[in-house]
N, C-alpha and C. Protein backbone atom coordinates (compact mmCIF):
# COMPACT_ATOMS: atom_id res chain seq x y z
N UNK A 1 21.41 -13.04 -8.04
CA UNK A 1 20.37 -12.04 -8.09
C UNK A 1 20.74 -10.92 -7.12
N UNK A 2 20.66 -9.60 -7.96
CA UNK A 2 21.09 -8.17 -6.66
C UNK A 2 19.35 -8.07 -6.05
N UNK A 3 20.07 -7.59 -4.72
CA UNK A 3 18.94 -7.06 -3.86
C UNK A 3 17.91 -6.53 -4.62
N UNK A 4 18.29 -5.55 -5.96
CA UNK A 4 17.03 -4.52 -6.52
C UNK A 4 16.23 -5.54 -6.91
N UNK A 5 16.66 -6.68 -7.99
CA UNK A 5 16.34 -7.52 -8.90
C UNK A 5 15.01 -8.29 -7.77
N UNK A 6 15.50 -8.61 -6.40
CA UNK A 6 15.04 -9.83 -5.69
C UNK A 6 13.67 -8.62 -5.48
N UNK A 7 13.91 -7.62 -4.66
CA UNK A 7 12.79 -6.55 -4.45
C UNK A 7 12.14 -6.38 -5.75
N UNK A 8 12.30 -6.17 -6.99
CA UNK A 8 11.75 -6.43 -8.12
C UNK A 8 10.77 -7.44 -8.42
N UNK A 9 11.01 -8.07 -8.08
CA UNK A 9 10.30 -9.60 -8.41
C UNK A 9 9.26 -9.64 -7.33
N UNK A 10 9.71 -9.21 -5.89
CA UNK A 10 8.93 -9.46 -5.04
C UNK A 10 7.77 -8.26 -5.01
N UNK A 11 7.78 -7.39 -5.28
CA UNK A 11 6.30 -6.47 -5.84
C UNK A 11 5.92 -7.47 -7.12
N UNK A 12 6.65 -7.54 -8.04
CA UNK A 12 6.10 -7.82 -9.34
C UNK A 12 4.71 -9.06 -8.69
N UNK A 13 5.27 -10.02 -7.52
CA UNK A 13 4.42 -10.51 -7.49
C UNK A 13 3.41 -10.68 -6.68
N UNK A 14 3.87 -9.60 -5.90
CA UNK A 14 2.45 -9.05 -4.50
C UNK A 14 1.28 -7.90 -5.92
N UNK A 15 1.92 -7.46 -7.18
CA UNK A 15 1.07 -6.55 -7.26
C UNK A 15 0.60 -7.92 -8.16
N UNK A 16 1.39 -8.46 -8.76
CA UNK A 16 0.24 -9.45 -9.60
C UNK A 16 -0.76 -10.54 -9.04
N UNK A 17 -0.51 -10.79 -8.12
CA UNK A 17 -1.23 -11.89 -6.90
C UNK A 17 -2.77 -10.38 -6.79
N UNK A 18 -2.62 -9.27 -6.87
CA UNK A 18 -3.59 -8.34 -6.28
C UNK A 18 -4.32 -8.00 -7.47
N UNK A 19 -3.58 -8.05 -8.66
CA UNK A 19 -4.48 -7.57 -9.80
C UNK A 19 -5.76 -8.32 -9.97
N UNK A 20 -6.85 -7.85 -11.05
CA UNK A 20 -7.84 -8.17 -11.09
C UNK A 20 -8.52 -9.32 -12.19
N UNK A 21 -8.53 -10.74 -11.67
CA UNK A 21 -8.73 -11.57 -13.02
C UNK A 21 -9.57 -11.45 -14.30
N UNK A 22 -9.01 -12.02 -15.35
CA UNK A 22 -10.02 -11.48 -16.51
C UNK A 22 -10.24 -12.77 -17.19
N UNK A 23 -11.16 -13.53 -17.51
CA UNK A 23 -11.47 -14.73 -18.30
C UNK A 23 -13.09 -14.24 -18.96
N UNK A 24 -12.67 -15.35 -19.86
CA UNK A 24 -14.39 -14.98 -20.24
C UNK A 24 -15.56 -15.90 -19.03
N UNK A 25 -15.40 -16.35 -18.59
CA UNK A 25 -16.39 -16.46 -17.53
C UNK A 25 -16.02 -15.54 -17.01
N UNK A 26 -15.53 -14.80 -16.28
CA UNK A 26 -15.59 -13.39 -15.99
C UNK A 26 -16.33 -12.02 -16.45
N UNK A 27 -16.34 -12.25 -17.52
CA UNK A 27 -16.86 -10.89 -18.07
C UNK A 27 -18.67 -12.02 -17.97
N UNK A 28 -18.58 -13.45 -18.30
CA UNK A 28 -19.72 -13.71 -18.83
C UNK A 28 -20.81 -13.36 -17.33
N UNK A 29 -20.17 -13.56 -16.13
CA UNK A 29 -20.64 -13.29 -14.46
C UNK A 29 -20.88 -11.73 -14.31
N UNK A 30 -20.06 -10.79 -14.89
CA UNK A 30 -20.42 -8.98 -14.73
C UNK A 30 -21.52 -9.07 -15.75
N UNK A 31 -21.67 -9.66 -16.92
CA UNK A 31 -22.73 -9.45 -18.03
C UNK A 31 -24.16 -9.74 -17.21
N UNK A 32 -23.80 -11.00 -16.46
CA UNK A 32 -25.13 -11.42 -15.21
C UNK A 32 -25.54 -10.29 -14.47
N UNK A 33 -24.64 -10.13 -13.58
CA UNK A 33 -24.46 -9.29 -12.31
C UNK A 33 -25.33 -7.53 -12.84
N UNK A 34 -25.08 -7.23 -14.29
CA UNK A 34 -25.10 -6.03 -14.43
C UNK A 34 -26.38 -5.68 -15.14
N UNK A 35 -26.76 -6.95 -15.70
CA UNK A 35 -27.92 -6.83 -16.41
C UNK A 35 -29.34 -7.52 -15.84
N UNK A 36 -29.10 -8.80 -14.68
CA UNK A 36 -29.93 -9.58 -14.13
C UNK A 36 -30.42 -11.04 -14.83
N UNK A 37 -29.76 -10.52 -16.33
CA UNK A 37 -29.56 -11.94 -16.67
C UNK A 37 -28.16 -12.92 -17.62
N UNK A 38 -28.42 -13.83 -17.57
CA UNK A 38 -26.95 -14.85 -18.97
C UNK A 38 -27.06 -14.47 -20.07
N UNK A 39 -26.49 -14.24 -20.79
CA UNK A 39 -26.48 -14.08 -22.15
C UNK A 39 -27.19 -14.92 -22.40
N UNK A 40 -27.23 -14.83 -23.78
CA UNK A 40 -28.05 -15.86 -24.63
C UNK A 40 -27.47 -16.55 -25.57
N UNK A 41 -26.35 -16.11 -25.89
CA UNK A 41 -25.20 -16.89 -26.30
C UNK A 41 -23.85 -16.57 -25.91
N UNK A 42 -22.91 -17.59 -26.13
CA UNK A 42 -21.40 -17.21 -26.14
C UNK A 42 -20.84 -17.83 -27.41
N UNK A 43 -20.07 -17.04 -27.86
CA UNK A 43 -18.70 -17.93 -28.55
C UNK A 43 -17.45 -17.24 -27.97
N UNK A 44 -16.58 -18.02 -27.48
CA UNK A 44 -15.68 -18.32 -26.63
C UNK A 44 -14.47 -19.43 -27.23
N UNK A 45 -13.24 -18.63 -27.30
CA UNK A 45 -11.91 -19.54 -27.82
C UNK A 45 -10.92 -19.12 -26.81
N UNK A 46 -9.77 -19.72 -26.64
CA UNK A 46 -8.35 -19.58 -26.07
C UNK A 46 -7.51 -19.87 -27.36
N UNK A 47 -6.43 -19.54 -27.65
CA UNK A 47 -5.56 -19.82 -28.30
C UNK A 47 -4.15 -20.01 -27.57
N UNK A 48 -3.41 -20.93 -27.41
CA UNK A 48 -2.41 -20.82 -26.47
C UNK A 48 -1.27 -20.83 -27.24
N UNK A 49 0.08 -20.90 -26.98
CA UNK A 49 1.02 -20.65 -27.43
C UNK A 49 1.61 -21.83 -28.50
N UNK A 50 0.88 -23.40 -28.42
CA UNK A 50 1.14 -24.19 -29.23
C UNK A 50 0.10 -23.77 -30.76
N UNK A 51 -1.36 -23.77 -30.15
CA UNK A 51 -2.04 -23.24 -31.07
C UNK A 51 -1.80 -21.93 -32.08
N UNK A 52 -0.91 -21.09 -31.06
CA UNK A 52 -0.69 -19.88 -32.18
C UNK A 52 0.46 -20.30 -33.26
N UNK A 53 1.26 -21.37 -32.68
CA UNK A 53 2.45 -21.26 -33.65
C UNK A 53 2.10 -22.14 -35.00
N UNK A 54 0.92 -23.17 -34.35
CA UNK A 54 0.50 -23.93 -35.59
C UNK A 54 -0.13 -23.05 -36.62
N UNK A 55 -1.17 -22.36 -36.11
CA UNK A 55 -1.87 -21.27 -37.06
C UNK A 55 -0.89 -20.43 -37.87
N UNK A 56 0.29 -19.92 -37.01
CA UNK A 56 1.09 -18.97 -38.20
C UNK A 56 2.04 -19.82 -39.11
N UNK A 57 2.29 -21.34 -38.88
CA UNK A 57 2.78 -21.98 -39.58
C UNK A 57 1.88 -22.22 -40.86
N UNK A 58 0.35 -22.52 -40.47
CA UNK A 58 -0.31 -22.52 -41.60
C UNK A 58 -1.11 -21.63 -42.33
N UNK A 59 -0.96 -20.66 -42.11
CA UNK A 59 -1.63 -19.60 -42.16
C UNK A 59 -1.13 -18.16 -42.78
N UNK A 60 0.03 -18.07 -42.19
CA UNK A 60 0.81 -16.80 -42.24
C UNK A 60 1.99 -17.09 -42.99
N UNK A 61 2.38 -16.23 -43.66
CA UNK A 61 3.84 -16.09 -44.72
C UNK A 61 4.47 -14.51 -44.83
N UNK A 62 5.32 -14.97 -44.28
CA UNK A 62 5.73 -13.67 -44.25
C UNK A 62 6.63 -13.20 -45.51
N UNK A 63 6.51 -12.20 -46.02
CA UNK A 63 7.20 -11.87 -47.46
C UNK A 63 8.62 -11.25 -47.34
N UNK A 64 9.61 -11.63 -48.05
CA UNK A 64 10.83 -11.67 -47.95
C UNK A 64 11.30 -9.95 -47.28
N UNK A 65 11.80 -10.11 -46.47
CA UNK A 65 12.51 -8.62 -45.78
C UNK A 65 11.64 -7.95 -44.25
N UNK A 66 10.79 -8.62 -44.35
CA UNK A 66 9.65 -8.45 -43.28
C UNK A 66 10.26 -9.58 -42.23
N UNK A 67 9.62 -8.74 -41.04
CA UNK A 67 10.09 -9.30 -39.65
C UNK A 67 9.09 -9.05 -38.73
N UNK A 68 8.95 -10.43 -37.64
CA UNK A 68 7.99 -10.69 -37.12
C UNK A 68 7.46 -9.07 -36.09
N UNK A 69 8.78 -8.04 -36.13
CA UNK A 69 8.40 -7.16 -35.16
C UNK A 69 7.24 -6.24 -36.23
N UNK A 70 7.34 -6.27 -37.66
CA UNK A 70 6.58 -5.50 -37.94
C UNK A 70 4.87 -5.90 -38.52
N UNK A 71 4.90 -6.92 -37.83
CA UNK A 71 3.37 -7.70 -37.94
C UNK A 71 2.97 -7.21 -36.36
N UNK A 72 1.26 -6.30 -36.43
CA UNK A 72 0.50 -6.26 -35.48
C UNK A 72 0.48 -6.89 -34.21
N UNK A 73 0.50 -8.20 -34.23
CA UNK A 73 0.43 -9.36 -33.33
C UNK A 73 1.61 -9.79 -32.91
N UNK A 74 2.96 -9.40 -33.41
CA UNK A 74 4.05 -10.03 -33.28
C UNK A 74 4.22 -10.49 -31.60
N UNK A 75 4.60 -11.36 -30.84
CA UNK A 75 4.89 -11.28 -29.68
C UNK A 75 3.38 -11.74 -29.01
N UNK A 76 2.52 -12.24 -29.38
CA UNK A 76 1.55 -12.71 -28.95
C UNK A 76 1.78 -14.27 -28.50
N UNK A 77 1.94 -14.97 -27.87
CA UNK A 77 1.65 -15.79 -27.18
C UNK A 77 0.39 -16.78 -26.63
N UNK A 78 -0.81 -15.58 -26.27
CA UNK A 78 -1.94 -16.41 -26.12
C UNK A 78 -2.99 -15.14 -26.74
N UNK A 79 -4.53 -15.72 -26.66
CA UNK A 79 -5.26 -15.04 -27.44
C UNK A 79 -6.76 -15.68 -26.58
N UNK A 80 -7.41 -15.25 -25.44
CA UNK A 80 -8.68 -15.22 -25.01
C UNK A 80 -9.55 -14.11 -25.93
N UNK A 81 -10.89 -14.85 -26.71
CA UNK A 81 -11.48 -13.76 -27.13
C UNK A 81 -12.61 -14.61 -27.14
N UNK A 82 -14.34 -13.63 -26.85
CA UNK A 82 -15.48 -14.05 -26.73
C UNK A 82 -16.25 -12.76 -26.81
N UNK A 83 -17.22 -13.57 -27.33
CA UNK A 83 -18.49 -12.69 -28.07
C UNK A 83 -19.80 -13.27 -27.32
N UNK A 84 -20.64 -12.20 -26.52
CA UNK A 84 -21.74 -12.60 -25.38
C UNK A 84 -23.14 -12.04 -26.52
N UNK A 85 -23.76 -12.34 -26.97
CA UNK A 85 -25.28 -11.96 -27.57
C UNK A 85 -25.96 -11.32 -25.80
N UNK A 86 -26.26 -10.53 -25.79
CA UNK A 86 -27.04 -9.43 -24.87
C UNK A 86 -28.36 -9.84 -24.77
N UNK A 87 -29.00 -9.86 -23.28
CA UNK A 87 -30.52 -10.27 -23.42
C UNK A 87 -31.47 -9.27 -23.70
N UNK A 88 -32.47 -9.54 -24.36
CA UNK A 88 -32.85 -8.18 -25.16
C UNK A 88 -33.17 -7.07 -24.10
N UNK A 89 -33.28 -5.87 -24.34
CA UNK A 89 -33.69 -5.25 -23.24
C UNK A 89 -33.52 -4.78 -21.97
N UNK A 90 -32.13 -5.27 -22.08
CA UNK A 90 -31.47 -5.19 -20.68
C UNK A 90 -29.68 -4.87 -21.04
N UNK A 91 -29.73 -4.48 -22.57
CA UNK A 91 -28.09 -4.06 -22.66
C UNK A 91 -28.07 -2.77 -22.49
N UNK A 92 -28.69 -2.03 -21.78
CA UNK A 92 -28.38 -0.04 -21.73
C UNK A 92 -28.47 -0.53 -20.65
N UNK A 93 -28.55 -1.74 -19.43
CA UNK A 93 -28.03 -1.35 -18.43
C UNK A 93 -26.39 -1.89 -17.45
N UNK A 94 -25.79 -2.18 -18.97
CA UNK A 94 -24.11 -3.03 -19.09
C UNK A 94 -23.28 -1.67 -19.33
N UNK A 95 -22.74 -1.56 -18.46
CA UNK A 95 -21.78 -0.59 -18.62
C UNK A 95 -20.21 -1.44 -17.48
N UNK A 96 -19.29 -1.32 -18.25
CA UNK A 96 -18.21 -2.20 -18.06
C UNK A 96 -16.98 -1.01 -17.16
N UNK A 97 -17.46 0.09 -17.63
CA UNK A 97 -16.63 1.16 -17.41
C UNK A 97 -16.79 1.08 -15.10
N UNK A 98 -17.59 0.20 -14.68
CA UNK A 98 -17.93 0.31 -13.59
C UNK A 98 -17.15 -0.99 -12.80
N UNK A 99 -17.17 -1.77 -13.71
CA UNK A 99 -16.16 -2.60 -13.18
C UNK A 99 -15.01 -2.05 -12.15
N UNK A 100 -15.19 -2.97 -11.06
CA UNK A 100 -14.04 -2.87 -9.86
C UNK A 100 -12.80 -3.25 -10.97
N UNK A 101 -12.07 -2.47 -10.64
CA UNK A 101 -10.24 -3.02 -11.55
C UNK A 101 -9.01 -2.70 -10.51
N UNK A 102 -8.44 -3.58 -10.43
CA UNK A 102 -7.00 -3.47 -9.66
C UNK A 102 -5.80 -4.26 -10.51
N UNK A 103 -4.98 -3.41 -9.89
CA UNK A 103 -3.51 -4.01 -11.29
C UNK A 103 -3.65 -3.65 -12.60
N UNK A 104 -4.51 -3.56 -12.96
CA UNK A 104 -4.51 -2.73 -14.61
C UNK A 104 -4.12 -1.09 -14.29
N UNK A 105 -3.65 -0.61 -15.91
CA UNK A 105 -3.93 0.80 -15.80
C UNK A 105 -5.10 0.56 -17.16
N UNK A 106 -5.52 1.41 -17.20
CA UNK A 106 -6.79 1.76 -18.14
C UNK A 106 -6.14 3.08 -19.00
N UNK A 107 -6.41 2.03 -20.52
CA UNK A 107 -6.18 3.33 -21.68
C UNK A 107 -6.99 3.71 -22.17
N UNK A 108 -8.39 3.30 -22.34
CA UNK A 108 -9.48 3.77 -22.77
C UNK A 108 -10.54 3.24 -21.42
N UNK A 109 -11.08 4.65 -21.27
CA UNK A 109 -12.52 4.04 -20.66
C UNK A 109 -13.65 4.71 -20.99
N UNK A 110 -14.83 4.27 -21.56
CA UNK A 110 -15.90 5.12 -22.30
C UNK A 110 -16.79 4.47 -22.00
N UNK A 111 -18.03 5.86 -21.83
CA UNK A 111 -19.31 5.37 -21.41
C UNK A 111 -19.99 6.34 -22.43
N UNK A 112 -21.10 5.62 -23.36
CA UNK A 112 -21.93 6.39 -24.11
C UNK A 112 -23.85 6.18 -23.96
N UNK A 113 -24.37 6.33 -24.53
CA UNK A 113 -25.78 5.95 -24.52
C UNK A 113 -25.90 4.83 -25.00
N UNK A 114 -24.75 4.55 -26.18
CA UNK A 114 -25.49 3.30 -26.87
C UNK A 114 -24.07 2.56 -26.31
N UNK A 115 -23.27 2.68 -26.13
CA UNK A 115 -22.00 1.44 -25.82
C UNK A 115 -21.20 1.58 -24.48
N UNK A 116 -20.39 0.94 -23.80
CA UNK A 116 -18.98 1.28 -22.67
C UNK A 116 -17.95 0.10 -23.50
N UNK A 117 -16.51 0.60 -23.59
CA UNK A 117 -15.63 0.04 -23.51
C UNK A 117 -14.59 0.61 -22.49
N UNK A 118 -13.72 -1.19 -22.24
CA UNK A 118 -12.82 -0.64 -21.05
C UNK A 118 -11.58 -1.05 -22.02
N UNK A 119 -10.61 -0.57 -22.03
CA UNK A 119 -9.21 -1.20 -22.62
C UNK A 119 -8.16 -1.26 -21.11
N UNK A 120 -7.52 -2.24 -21.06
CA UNK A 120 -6.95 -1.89 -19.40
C UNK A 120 -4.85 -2.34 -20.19
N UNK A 121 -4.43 -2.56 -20.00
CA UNK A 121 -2.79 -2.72 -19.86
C UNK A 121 -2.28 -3.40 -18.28
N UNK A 122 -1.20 -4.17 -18.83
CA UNK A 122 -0.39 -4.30 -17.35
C UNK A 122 1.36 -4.90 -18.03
N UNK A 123 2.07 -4.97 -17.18
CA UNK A 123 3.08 -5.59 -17.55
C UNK A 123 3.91 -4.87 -18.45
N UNK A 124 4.18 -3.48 -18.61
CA UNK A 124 4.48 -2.48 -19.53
C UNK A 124 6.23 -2.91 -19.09
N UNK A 125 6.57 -2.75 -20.26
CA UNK A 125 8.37 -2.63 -20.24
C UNK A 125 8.38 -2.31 -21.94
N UNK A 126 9.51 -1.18 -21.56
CA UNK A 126 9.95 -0.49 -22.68
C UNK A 126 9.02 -0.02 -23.50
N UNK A 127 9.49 -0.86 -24.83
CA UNK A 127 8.15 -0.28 -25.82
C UNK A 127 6.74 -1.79 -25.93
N UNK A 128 6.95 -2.28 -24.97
CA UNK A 128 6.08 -3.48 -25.12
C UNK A 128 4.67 -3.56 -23.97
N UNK A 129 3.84 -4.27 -23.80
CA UNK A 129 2.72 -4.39 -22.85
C UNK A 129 2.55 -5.82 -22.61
N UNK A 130 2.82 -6.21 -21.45
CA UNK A 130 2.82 -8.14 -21.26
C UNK A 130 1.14 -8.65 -21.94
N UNK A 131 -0.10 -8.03 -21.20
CA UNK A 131 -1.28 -8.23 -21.32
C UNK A 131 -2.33 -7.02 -21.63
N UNK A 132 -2.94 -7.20 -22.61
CA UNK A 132 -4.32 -6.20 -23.22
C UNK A 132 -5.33 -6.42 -22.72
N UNK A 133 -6.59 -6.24 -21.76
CA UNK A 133 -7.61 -6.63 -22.33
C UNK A 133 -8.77 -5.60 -22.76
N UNK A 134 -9.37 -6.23 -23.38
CA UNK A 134 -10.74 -4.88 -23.96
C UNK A 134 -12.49 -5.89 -23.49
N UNK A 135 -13.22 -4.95 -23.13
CA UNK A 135 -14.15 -5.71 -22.94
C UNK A 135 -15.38 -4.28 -23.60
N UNK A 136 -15.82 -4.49 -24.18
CA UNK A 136 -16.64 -3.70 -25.34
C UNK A 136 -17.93 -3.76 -25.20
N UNK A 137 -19.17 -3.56 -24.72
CA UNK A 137 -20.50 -3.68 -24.86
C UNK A 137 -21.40 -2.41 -26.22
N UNK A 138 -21.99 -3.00 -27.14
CA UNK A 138 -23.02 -2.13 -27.81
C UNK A 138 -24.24 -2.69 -27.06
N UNK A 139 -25.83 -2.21 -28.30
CA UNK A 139 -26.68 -2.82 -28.04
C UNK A 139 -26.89 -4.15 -28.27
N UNK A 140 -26.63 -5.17 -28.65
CA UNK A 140 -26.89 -6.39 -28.50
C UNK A 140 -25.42 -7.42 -28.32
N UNK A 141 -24.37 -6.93 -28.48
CA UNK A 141 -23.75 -7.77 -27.90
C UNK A 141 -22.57 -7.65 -27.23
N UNK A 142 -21.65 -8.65 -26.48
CA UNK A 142 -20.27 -7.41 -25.73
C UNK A 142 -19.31 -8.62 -26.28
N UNK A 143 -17.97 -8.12 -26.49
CA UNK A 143 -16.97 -8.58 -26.65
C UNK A 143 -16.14 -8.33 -25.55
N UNK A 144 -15.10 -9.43 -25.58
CA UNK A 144 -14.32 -10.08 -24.57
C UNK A 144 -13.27 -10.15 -25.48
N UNK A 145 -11.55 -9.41 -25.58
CA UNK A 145 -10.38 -9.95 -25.72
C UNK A 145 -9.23 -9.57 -24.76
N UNK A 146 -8.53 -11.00 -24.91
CA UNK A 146 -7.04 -10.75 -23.80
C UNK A 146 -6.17 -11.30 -24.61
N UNK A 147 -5.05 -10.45 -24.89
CA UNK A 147 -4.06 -10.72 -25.57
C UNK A 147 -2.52 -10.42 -24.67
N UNK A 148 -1.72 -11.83 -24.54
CA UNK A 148 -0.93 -11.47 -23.38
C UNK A 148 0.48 -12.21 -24.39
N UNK A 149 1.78 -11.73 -24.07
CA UNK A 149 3.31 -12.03 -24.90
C UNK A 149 3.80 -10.91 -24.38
N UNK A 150 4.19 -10.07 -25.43
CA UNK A 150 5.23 -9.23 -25.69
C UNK A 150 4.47 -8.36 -26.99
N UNK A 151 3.76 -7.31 -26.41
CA UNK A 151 3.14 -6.90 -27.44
C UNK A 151 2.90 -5.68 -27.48
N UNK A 152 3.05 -4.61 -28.80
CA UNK A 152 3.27 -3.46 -28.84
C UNK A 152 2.47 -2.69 -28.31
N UNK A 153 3.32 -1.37 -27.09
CA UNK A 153 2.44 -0.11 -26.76
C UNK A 153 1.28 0.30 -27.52
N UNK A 154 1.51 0.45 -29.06
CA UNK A 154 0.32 0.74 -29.90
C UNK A 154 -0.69 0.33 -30.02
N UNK A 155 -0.97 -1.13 -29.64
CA UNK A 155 -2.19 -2.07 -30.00
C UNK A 155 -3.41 -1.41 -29.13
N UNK A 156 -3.14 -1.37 -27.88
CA UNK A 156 -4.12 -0.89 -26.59
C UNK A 156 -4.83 0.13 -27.43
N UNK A 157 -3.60 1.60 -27.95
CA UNK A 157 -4.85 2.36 -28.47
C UNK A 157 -5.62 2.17 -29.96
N UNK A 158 -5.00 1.26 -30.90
CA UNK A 158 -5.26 0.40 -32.04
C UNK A 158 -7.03 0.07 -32.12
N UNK A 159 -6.40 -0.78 -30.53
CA UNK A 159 -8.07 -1.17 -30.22
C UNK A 159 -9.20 0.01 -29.70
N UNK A 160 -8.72 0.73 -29.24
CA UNK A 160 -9.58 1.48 -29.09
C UNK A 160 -10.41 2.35 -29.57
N UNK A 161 -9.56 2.36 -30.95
CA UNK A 161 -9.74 3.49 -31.99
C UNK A 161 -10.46 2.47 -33.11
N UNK A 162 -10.14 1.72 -32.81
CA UNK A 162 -11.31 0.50 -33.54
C UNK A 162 -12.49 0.37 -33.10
N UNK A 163 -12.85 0.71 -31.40
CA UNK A 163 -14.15 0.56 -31.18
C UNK A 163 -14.91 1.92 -30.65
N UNK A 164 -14.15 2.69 -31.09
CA UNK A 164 -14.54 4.63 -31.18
C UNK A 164 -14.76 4.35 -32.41
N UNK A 165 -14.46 3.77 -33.31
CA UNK A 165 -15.37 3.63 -34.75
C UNK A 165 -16.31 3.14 -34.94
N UNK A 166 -16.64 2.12 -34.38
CA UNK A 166 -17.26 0.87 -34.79
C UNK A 166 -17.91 0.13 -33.66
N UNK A 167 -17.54 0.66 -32.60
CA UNK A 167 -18.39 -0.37 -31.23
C UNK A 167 -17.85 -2.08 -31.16
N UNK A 168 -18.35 -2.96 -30.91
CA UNK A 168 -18.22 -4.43 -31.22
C UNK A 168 -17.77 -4.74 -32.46
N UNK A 169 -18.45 -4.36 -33.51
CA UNK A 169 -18.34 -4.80 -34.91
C UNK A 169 -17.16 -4.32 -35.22
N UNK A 170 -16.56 -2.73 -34.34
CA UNK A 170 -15.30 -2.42 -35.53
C UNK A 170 -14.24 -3.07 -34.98
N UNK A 171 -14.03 -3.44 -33.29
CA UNK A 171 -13.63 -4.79 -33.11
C UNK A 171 -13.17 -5.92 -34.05
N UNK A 172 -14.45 -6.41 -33.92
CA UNK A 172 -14.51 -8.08 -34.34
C UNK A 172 -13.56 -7.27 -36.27
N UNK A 173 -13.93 -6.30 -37.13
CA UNK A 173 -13.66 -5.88 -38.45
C UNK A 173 -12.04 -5.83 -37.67
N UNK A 174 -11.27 -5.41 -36.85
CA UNK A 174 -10.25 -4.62 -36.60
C UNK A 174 -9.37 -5.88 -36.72
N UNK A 175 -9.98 -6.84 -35.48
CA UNK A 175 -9.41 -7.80 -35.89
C UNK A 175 -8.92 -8.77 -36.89
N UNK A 176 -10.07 -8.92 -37.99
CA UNK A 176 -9.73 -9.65 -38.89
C UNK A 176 -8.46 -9.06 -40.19
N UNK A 177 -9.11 -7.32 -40.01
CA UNK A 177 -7.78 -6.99 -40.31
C UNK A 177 -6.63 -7.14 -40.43
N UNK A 178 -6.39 -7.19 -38.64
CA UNK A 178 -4.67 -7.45 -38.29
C UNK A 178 -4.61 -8.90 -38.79
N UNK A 179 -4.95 -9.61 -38.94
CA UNK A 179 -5.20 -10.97 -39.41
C UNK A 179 -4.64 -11.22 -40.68
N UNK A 180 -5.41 -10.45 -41.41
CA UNK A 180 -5.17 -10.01 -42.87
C UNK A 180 -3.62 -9.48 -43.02
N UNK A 181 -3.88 -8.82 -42.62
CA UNK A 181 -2.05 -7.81 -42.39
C UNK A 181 -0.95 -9.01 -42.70
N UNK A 182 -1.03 -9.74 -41.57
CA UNK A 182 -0.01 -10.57 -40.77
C UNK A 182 0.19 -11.85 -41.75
N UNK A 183 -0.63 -11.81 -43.03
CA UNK A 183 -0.72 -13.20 -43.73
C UNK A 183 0.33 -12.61 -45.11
């Protein structure tokens, strides 16, 4: 290992030891913190790297001449995603865009009357992004995704432009999309 490489590694992991954790108990504790109360529901999955390969084994087919770089998701690895139901009456006062953040850069951050989404990035090399996450609030409910591999620059604003359409729902629609795509 050259000196640059060893100094390389050694930020890589003072800045990642400093960045800011993201789980869905995480977002489900700011949803507390910001509104005064728990949701009223969660649905909440992980997908890890055994789980994803079973799913595209059964799931996905890829059609002759196509390659995994030109599927949406290619380079995905794991998949945190959760959906919080909002307590009534108290979602205009969830705004995510306020969130303390360290170690991310932020590609979208929006605050409206009726919604906030945050989109954040980290781990950028070349044309790729190690980790996504988006955390989305409308009026009644907020979404939670983290998508971490080897995964294209484009997605970050993908998503974003999915929920400048659509809020939560064009989300949760965006996704099933790429879903669709990838089969």
């Amino acid at each position: 290992m050259t000196v640059k490489q060893g100094l390389t590694l050694i930020v890589t992991l003072a800045l990642t030891g400093c960045a800011t954790s993201f789980s869905p108990d995480r977002i489900r504790q700011e949803i507390a913190v910001q509104t005064g109360a728990d949701p009223q529901s969660i649905l909440e999955f992980t997908l890890g790297p055994t789980m994803l390969v079973l799913a595209r084994t059964l799931f996905v087919s890829e059609p002759t001449g196509t390659t995994a770089a030109g599927q949406p998701l290619a380079g995905l690895r794991k998949l945190e995603f959760a959906v919080y139901d909002l307590p009534p009456g108290r979602a205009h006062a969830l705004d995510f865009t306020r969130m303390k953040v360290t170690g991310w850069e932020a590609t979208v951050r929006r605050r409206d009357a009726a919604s906030s989404t945050v989109v954040l990035v980290r781990g950028a090399e070349g044309d790729t992004v190690g980790d996504i996450v988006l955390v989305t609030a409308g009026a009644r409910q907020a979404v939670y995704a983290r998508w971490s591999g080897r995964l294209s620059r484009s997605l970050p604003e993908a998503v974003g432009e999915a929920v400048a359409r659509g809020g939560p729902d064009g989300v949760k629609r965006e996704l099933m999309s790429l879903t669709e795509q990838s089969r």
